[in-house]
C-alpha atoms as a PDB file:
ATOM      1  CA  UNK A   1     128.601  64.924  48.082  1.00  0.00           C
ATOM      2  CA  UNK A   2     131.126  63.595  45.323  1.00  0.00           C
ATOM      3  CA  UNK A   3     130.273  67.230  43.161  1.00  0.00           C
ATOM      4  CA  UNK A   4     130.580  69.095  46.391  1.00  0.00           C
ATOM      5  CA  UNK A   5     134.114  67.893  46.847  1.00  0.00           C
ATOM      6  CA  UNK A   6     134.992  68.476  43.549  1.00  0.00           C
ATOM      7  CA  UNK A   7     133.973  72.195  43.405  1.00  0.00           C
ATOM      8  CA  UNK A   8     135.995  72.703  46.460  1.00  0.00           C
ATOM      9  CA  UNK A   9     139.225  71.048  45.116  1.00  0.00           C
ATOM     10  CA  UNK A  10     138.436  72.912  41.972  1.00  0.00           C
ATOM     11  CA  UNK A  11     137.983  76.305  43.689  1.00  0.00           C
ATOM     12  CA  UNK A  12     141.317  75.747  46.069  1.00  0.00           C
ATOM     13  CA  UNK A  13     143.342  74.644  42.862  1.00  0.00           C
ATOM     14  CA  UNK A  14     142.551  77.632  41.474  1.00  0.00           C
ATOM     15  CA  UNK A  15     143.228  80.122  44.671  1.00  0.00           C
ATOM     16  CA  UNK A  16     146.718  78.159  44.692  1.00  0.00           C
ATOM     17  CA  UNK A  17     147.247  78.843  41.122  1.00  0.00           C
ATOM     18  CA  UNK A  18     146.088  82.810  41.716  1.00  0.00           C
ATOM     19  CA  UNK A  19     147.847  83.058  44.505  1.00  0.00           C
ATOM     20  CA  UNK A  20     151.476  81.553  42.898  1.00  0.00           C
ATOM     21  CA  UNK A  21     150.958  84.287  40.736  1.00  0.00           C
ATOM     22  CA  UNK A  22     150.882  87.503  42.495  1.00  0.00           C
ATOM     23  CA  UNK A  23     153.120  86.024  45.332  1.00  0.00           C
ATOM     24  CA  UNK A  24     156.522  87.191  44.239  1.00  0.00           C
ATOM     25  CA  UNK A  25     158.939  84.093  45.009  1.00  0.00           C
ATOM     26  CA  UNK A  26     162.394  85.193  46.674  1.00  0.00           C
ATOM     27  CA  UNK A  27     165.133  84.906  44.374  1.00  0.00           C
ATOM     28  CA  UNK A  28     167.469  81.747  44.663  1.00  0.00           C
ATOM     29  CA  UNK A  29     170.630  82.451  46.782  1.00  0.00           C
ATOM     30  CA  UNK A  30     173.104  80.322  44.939  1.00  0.00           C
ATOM     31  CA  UNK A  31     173.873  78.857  40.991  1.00  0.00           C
ATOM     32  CA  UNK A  32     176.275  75.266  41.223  1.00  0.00           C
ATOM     33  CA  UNK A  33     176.598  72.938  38.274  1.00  0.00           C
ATOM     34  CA  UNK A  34     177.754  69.696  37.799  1.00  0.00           C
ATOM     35  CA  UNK A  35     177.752  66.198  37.133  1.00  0.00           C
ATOM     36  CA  UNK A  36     174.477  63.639  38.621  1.00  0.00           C
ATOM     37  CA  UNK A  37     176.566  61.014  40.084  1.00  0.00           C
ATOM     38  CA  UNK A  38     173.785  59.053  41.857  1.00  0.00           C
ATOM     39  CA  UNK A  39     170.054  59.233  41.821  1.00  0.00           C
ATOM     40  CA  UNK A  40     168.098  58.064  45.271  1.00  0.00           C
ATOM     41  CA  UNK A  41     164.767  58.062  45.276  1.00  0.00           C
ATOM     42  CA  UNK A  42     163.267  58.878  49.086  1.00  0.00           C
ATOM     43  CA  UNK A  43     160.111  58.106  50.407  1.00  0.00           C
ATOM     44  CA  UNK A  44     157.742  60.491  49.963  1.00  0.00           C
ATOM     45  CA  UNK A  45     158.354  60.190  45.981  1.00  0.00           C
ATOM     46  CA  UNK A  46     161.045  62.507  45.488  1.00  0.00           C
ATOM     47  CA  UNK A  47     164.106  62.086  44.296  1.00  0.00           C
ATOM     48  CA  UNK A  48     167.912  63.281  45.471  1.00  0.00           C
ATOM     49  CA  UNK A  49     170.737  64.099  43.691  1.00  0.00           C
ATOM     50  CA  UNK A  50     174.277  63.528  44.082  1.00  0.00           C
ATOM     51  CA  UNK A  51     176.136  66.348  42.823  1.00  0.00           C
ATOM     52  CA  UNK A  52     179.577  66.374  43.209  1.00  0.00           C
ATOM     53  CA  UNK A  53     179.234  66.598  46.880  1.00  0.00           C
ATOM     54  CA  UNK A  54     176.108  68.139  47.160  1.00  0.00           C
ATOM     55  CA  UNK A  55     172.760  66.658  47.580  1.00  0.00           C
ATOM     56  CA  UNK A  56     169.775  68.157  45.779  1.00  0.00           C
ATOM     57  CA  UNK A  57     166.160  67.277  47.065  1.00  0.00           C
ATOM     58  CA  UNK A  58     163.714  67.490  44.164  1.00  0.00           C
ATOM     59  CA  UNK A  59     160.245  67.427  46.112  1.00  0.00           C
ATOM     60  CA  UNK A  60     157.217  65.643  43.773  1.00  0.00           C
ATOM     61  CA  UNK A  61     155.127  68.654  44.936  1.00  0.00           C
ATOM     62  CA  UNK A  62     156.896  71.064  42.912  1.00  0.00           C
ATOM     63  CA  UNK A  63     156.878  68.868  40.135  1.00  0.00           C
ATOM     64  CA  UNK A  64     160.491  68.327  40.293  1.00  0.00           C
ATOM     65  CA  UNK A  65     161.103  64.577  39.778  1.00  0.00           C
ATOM     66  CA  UNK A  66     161.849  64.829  35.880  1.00  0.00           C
ATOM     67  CA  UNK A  67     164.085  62.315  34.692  1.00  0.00           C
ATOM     68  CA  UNK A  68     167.359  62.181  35.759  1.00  0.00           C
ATOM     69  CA  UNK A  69     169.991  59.679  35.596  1.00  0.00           C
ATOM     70  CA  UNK A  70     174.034  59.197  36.648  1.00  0.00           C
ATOM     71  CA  UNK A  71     176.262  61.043  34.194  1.00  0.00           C
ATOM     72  CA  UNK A  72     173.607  63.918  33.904  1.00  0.00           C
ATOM     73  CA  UNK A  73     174.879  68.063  33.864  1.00  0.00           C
ATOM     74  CA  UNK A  74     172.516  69.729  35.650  1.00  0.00           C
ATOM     75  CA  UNK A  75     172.691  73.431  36.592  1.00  0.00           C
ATOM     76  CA  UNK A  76     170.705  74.324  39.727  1.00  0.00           C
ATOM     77  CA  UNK A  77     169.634  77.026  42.006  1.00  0.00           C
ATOM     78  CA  UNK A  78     168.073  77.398  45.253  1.00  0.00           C
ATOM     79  CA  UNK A  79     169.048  77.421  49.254  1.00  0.00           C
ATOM     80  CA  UNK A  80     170.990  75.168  51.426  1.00  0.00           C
ATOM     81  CA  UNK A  81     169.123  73.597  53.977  1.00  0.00           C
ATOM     82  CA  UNK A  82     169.518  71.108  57.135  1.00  0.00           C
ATOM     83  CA  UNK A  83     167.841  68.116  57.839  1.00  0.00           C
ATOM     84  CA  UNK A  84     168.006  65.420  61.005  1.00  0.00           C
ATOM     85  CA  UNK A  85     172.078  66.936  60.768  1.00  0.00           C
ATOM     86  CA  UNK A  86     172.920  66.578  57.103  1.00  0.00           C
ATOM     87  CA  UNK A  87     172.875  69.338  54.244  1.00  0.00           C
ATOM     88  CA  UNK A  88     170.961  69.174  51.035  1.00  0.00           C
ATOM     89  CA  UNK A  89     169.997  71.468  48.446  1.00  0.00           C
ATOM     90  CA  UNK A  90     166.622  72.639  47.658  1.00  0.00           C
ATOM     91  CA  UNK A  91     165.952  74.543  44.070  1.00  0.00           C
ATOM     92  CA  UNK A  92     162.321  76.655  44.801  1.00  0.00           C
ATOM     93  CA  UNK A  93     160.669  75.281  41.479  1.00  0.00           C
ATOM     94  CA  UNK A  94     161.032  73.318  38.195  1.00  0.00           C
ATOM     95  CA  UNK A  95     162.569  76.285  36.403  1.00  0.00           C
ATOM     96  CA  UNK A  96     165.437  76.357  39.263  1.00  0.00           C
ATOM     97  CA  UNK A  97     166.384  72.700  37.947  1.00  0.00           C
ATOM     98  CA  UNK A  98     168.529  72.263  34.069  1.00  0.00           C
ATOM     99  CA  UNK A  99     169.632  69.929  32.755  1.00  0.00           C
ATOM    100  CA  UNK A 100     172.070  70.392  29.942  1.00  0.00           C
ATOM    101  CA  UNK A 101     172.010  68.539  27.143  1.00  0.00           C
ATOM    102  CA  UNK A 102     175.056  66.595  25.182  1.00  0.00           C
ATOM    103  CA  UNK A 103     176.578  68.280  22.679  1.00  0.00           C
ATOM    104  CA  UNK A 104     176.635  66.640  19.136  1.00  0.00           C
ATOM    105  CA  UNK A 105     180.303  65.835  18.139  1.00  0.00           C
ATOM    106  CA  UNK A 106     182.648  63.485  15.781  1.00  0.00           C
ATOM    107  CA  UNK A 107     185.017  60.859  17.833  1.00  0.00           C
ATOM    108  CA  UNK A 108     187.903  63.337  16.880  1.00  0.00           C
ATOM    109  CA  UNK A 109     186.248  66.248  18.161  1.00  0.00           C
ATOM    110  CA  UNK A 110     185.167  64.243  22.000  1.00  0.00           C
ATOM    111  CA  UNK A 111     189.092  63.364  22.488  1.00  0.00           C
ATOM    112  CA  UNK A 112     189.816  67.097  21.986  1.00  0.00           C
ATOM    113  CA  UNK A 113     187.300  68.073  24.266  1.00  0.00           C
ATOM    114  CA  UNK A 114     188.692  68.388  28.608  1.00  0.00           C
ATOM    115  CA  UNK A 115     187.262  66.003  30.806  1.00  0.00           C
ATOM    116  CA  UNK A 116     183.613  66.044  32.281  1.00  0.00           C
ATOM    117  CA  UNK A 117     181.536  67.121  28.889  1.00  0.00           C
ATOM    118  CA  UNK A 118     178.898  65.611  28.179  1.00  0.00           C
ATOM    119  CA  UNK A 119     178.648  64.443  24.425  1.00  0.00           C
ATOM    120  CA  UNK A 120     176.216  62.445  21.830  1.00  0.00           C
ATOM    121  CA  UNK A 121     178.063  61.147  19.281  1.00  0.00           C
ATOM    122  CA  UNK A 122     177.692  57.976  16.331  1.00  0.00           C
ATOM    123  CA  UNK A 123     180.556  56.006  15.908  1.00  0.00           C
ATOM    124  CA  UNK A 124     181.556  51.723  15.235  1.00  0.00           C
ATOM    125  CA  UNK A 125     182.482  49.929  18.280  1.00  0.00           C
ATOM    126  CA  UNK A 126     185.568  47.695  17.715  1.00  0.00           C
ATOM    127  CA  UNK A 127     187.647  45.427  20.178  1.00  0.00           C
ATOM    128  CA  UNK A 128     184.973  44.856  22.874  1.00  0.00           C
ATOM    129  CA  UNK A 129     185.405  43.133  25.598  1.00  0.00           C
ATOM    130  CA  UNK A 130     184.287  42.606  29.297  1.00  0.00           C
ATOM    131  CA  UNK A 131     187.236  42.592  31.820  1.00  0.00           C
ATOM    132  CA  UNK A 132     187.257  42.907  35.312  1.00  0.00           C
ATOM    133  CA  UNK A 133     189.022  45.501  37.535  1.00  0.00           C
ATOM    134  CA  UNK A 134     191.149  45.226  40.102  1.00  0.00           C
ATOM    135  CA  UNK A 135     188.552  46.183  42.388  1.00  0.00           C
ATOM    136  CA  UNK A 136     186.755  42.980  40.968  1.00  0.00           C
ATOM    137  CA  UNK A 137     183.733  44.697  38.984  1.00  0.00           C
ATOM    138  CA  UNK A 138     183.163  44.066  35.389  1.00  0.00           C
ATOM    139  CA  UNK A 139     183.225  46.625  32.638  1.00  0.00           C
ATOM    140  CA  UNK A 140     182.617  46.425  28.705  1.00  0.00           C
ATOM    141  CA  UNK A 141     185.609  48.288  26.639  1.00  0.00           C
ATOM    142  CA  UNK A 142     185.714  48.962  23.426  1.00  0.00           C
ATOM    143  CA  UNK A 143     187.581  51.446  21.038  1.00  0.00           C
ATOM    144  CA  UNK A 144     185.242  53.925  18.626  1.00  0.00           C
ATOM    145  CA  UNK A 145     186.258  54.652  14.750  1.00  0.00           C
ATOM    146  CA  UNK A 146     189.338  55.406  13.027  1.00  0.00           C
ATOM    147  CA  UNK A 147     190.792  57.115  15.935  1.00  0.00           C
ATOM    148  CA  UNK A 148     190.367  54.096  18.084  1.00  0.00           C
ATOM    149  CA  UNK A 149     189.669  56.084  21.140  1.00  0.00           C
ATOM    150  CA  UNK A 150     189.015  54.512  23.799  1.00  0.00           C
ATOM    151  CA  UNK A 151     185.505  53.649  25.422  1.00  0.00           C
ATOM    152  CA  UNK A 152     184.318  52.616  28.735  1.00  0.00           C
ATOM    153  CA  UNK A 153     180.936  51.296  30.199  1.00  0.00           C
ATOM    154  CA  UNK A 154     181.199  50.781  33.763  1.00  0.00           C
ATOM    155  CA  UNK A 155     179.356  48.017  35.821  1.00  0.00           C
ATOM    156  CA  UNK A 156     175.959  48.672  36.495  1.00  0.00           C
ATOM    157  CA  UNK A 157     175.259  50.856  33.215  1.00  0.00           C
ATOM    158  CA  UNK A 158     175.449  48.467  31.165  1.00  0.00           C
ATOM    159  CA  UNK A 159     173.194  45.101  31.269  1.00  0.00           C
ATOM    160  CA  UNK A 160     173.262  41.905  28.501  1.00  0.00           C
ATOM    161  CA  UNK A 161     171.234  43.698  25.883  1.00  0.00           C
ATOM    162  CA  UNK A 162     173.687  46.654  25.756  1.00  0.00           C
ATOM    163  CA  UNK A 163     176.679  44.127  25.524  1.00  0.00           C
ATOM    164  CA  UNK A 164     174.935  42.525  22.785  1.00  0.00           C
ATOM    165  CA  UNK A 165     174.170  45.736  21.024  1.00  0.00           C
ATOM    166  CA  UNK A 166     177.872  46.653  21.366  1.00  0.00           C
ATOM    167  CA  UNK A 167     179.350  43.382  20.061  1.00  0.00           C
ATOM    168  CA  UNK A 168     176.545  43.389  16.867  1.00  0.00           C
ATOM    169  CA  UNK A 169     178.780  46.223  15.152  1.00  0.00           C
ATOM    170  CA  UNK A 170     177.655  48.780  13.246  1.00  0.00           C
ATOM    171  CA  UNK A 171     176.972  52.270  13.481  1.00  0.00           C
ATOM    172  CA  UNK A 172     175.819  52.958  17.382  1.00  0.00           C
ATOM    173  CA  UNK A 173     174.711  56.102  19.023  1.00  0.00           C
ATOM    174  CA  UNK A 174     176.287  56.931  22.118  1.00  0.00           C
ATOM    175  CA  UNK A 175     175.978  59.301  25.077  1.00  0.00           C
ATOM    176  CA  UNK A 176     178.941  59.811  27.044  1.00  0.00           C
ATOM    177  CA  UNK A 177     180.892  61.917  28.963  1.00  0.00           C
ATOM    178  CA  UNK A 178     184.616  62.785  28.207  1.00  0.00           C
ATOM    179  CA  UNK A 179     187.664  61.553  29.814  1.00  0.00           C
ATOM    180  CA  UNK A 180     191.665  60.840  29.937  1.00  0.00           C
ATOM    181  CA  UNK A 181     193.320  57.727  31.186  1.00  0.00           C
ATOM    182  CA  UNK A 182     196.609  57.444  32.021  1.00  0.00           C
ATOM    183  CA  UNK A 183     196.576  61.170  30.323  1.00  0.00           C
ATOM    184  CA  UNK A 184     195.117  60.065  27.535  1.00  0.00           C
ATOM    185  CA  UNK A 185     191.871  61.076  26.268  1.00  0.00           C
ATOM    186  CA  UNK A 186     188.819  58.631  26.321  1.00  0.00           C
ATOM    187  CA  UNK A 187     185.225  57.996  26.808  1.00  0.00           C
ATOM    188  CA  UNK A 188     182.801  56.665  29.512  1.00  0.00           C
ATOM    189  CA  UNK A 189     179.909  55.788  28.086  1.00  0.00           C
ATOM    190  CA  UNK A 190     176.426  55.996  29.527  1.00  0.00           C
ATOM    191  CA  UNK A 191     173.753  54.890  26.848  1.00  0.00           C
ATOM    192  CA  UNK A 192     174.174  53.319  23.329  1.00  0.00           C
ATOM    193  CA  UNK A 193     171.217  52.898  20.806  1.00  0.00           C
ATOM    194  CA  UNK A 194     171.277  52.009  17.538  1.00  0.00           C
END
């Protein structure tokens, strides 16, 4: 019985792969990129995307639960579609789904770069601190090399051993996205490592 089952999952996993092939999939309808600013994960084990103000379902059956996080640029294709009243996004496979990755670059060459890119970057950590907003949430800030620009994690993407790793000194790597405040250019910081 236990074979018998088996040669039947094997022979339908391989009419589904035969038939993927010769079934022409319909070209996406629209391109968008941006910036993952929140990662749900829903019930049926897929995951959705916040970005910008756009959902994006990625459905486990098209394998398209990869890893994402907050502060991610993804590029992404597929249709718009409605469900139980609210729009999301749906990209038709894995291929439909990019993520782009940081850019190597000095601290000089981040605080030239506009707002929103994503960057990878080693640099010294000096004058860190934790210090809480006006909205009453606690962030670690910091300033990175010669240049002292300044570097943000906000609450929630940080967590003791990343404090820790900050305050130890020494040469860090860091992904992070570029900024300005107060017109000035800076960094918000997503991962360190050393």
């Amino acid at each position: 019985m236990a074979r018998r089952c088996l040669v039947i999952g094997l022979a339908l996993t391989l009419l589904l792969a035969v038939a993927r092939r010769w079934i022409a999939l319909p070209e996406p309808q629209e391109r968008f990129q941006g910036q993952v600013t929140r990662v749900l994960p829903t019930v049926g084990g897929g995951v959705m995307l916040r970005v910008g103000k756009r959902m994006v379902m990625l459905s486990p059956q098209l394998g398209l639960v990869g890893p994402f996080v907050a502060g991610d640029q993804v590029e992404v294709e597929g249709y718009e579609r409605t469900w139980r009243g609210r729009k999301f996004f749906m990209p038709l496979t894995r291929a439909h789904v990019r993520k782009q990755e940081a850019r190597s670059v000095s601290v000089a060459e981040a605080m030239a770069l506009p707002s929103g890119q994503r960057v990878h970057l080693q640099a010294v950590p000096d004058s860190v601190e934790l210090f809480q907003s006006r909205a009453g949430k606690t962030h670690l800030r910091f300033v990175l090399g010669p240049e002292r620009c300044p570097a943000i994690m906000f609450e929630g993407s940080y967590g003791p051993a990343e404090v820790e790793l900050v305050r130890s000194g020494g040469i860090l790597e860091l992904q992070a996205e570029t900024d300005r405040y107060r017109g000035k250019p800076s960094l918000i910081v997503r991962r360190v490592s050393r």
